[in-house]
N, C-alpha and C. Protein backbone atom coordinates (compact mmCIF):
# COMPACT_ATOMS: atom_id res chain seq x y z
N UNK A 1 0.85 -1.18 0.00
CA UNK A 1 0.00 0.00 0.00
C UNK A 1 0.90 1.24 0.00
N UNK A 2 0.39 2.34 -0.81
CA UNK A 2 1.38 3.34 -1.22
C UNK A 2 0.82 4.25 -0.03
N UNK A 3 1.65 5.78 0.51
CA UNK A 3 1.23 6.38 1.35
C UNK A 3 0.00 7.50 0.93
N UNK A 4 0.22 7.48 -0.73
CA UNK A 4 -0.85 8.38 -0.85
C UNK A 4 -2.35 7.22 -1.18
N UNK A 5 -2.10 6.29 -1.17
CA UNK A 5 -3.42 5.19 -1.00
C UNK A 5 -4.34 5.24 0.41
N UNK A 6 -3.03 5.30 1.32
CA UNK A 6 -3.31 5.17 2.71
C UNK A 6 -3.93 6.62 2.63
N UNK A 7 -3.47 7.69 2.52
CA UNK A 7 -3.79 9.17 2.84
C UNK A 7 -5.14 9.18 2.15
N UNK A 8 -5.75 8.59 0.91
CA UNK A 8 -6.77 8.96 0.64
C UNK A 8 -8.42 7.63 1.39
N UNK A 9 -7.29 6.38 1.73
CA UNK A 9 -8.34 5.82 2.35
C UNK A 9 -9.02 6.39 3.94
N UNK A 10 -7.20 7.08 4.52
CA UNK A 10 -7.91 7.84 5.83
C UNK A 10 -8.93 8.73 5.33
N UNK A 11 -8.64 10.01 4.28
CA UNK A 11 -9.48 10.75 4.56
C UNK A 11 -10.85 9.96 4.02
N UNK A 12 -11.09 9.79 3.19
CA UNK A 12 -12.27 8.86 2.66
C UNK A 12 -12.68 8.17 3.80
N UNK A 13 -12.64 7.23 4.39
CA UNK A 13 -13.15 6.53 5.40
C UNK A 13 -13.64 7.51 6.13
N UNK A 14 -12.72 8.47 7.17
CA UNK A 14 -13.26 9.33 8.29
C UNK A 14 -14.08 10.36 7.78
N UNK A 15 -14.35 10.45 6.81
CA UNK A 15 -14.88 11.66 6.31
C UNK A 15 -16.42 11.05 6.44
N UNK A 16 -16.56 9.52 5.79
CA UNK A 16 -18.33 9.16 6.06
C UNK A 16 -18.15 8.80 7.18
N UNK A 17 -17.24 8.65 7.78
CA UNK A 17 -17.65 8.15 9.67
C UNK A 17 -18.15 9.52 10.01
N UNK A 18 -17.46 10.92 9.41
CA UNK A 18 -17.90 11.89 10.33
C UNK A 18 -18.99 12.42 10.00
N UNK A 19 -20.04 12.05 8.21
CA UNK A 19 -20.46 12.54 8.02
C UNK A 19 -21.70 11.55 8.76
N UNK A 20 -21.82 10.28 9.03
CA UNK A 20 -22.74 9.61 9.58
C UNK A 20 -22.85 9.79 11.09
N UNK A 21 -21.96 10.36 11.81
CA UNK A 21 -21.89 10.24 13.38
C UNK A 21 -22.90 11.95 13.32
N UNK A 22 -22.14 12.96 12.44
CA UNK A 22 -23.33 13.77 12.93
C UNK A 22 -24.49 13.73 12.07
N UNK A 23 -24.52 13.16 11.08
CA UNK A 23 -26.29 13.25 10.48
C UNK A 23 -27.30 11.99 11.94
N UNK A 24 -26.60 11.70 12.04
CA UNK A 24 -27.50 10.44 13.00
C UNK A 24 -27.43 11.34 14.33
N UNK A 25 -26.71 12.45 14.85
CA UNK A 25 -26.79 12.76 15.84
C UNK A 25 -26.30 11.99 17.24
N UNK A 26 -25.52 10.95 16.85
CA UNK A 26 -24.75 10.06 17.71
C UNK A 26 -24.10 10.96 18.63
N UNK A 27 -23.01 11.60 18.31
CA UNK A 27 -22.32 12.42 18.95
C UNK A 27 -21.58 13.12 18.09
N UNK A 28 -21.88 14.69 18.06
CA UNK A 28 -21.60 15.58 17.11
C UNK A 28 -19.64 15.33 17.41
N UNK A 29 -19.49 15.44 18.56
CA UNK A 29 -17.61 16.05 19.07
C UNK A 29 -17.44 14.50 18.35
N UNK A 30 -17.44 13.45 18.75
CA UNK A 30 -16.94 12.26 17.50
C UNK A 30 -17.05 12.45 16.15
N UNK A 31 -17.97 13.37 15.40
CA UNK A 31 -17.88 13.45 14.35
C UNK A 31 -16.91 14.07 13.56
N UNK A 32 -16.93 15.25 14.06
CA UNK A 32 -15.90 16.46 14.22
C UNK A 32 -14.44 15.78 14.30
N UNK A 33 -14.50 14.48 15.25
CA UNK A 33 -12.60 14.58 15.36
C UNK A 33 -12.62 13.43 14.03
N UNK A 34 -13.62 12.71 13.51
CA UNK A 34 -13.25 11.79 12.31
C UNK A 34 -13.46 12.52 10.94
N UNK A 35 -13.86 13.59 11.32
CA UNK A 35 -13.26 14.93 10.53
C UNK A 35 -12.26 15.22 10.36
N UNK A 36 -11.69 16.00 11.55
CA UNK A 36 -10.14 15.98 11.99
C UNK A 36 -8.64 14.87 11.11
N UNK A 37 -8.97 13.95 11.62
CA UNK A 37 -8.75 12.74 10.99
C UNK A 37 -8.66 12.91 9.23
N UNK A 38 -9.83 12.86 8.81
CA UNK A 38 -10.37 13.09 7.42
C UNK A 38 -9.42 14.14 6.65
N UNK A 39 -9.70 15.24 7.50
CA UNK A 39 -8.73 16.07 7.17
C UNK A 39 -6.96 16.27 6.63
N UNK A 40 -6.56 15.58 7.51
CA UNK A 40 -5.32 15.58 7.71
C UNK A 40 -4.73 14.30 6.24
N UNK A 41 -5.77 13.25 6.21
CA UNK A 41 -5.71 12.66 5.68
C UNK A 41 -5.53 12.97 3.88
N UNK A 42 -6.40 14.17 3.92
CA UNK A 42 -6.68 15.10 2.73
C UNK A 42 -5.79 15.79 2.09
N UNK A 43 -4.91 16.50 3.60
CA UNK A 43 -4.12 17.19 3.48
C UNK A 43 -3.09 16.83 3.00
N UNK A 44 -2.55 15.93 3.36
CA UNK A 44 -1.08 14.82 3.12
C UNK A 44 -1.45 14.50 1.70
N UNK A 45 -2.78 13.94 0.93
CA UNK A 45 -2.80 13.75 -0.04
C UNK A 45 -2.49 14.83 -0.95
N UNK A 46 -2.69 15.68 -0.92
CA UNK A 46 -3.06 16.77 -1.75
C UNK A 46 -1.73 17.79 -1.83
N UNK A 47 -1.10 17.83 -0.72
CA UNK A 47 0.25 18.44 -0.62
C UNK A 47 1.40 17.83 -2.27
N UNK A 48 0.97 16.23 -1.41
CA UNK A 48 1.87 14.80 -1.97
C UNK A 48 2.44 14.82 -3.49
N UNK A 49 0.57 15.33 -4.37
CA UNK A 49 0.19 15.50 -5.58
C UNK A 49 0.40 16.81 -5.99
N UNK A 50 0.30 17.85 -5.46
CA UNK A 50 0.20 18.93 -5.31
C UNK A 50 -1.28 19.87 -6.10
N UNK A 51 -2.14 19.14 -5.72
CA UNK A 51 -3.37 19.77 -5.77
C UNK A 51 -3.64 20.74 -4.87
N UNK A 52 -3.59 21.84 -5.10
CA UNK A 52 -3.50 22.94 -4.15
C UNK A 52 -4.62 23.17 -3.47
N UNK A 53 -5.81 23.51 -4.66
CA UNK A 53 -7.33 23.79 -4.59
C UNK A 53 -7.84 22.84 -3.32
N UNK A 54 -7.23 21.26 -3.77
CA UNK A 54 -8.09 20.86 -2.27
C UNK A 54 -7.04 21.20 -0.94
N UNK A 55 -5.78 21.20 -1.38
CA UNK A 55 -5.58 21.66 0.10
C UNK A 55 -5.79 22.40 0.57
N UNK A 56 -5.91 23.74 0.00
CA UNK A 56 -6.81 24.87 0.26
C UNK A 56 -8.23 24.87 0.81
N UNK A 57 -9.03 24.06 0.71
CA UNK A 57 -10.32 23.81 0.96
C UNK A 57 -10.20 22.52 2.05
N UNK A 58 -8.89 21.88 2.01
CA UNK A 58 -8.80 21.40 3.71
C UNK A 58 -8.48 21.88 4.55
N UNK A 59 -7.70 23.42 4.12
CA UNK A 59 -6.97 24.10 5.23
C UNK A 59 -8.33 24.91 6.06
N UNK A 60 -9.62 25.02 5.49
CA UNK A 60 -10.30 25.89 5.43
C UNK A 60 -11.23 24.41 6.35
N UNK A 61 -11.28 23.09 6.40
CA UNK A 61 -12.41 22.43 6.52
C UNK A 61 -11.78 21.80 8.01
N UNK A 62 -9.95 21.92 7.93
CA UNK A 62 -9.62 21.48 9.03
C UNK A 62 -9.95 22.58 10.09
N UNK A 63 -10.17 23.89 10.11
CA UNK A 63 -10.45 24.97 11.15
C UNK A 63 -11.81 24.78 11.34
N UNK A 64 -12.82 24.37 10.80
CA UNK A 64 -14.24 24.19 10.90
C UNK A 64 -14.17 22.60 11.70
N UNK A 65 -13.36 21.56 11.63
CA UNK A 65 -12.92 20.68 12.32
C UNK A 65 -12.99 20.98 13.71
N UNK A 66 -11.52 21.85 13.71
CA UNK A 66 -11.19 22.01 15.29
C UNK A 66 -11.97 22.95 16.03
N UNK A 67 -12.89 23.81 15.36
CA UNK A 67 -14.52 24.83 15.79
C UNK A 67 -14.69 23.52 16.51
N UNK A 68 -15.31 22.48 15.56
CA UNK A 68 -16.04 21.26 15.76
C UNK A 68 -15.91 20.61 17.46
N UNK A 69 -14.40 20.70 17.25
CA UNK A 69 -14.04 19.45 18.56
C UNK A 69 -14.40 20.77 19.77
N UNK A 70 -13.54 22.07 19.33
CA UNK A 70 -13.88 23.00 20.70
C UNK A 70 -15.25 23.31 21.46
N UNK A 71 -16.03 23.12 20.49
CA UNK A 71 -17.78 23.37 20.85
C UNK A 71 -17.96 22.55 21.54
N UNK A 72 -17.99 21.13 21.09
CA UNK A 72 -18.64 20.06 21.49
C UNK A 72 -18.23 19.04 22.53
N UNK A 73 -16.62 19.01 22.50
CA UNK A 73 -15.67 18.58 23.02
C UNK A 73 -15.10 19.32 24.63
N UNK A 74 -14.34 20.03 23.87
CA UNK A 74 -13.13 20.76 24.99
C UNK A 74 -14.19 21.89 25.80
N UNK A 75 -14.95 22.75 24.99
CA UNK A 75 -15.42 24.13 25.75
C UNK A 75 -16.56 23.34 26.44
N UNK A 76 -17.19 22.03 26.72
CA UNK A 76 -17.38 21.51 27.94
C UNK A 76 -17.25 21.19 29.16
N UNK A 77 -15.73 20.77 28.93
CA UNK A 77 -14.86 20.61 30.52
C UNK A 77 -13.81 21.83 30.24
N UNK A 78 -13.21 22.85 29.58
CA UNK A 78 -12.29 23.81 30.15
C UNK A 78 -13.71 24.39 30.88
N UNK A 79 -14.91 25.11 30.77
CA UNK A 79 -15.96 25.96 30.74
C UNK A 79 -16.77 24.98 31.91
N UNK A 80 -16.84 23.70 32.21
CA UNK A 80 -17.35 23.33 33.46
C UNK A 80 -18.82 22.91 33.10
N UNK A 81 -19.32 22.66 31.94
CA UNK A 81 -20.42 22.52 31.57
C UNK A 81 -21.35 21.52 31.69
């Protein structure tokens, strides 16, 4: 398995884990970090190849990511919630 195989099965995989964890409403902050995940996964691809456009539009999807985890996630227990 090549690393950009691997890079596009991470993001591919986590990307419908994250898009099914929040359409089902399971738990939005799990969705968000198989986002995260997704992301990064995207990123590495796209650098690799040098498709800019999507890395550009991961650089932009990984900050809507980490919104993701801070809402749902972290600004629970730093905030005492």
């Amino acid at each position: 398995m090549t690393r950009s195989f691997a890079a596009q099965a991470v993001g591919s995989i986590f990307g419908i884990a994250g898009a099914a964890l929040i359409a089902a409403a399971l738990h939005p902050g799990l969705g968000f970090v198989a986002f995260l995940v997704s992301n990064v996964g995207w990123l590495a691809f796209s650098a690799w190849h040098g498709h800019w456009g999507l890395f550009a539009q991961q650089l932009v999807y990984l900050a809507t990511s980490v919104l993701g985890v801070w809402t749902w996630l972290l600004r629970p227990v730093v905030m005492g919630a």
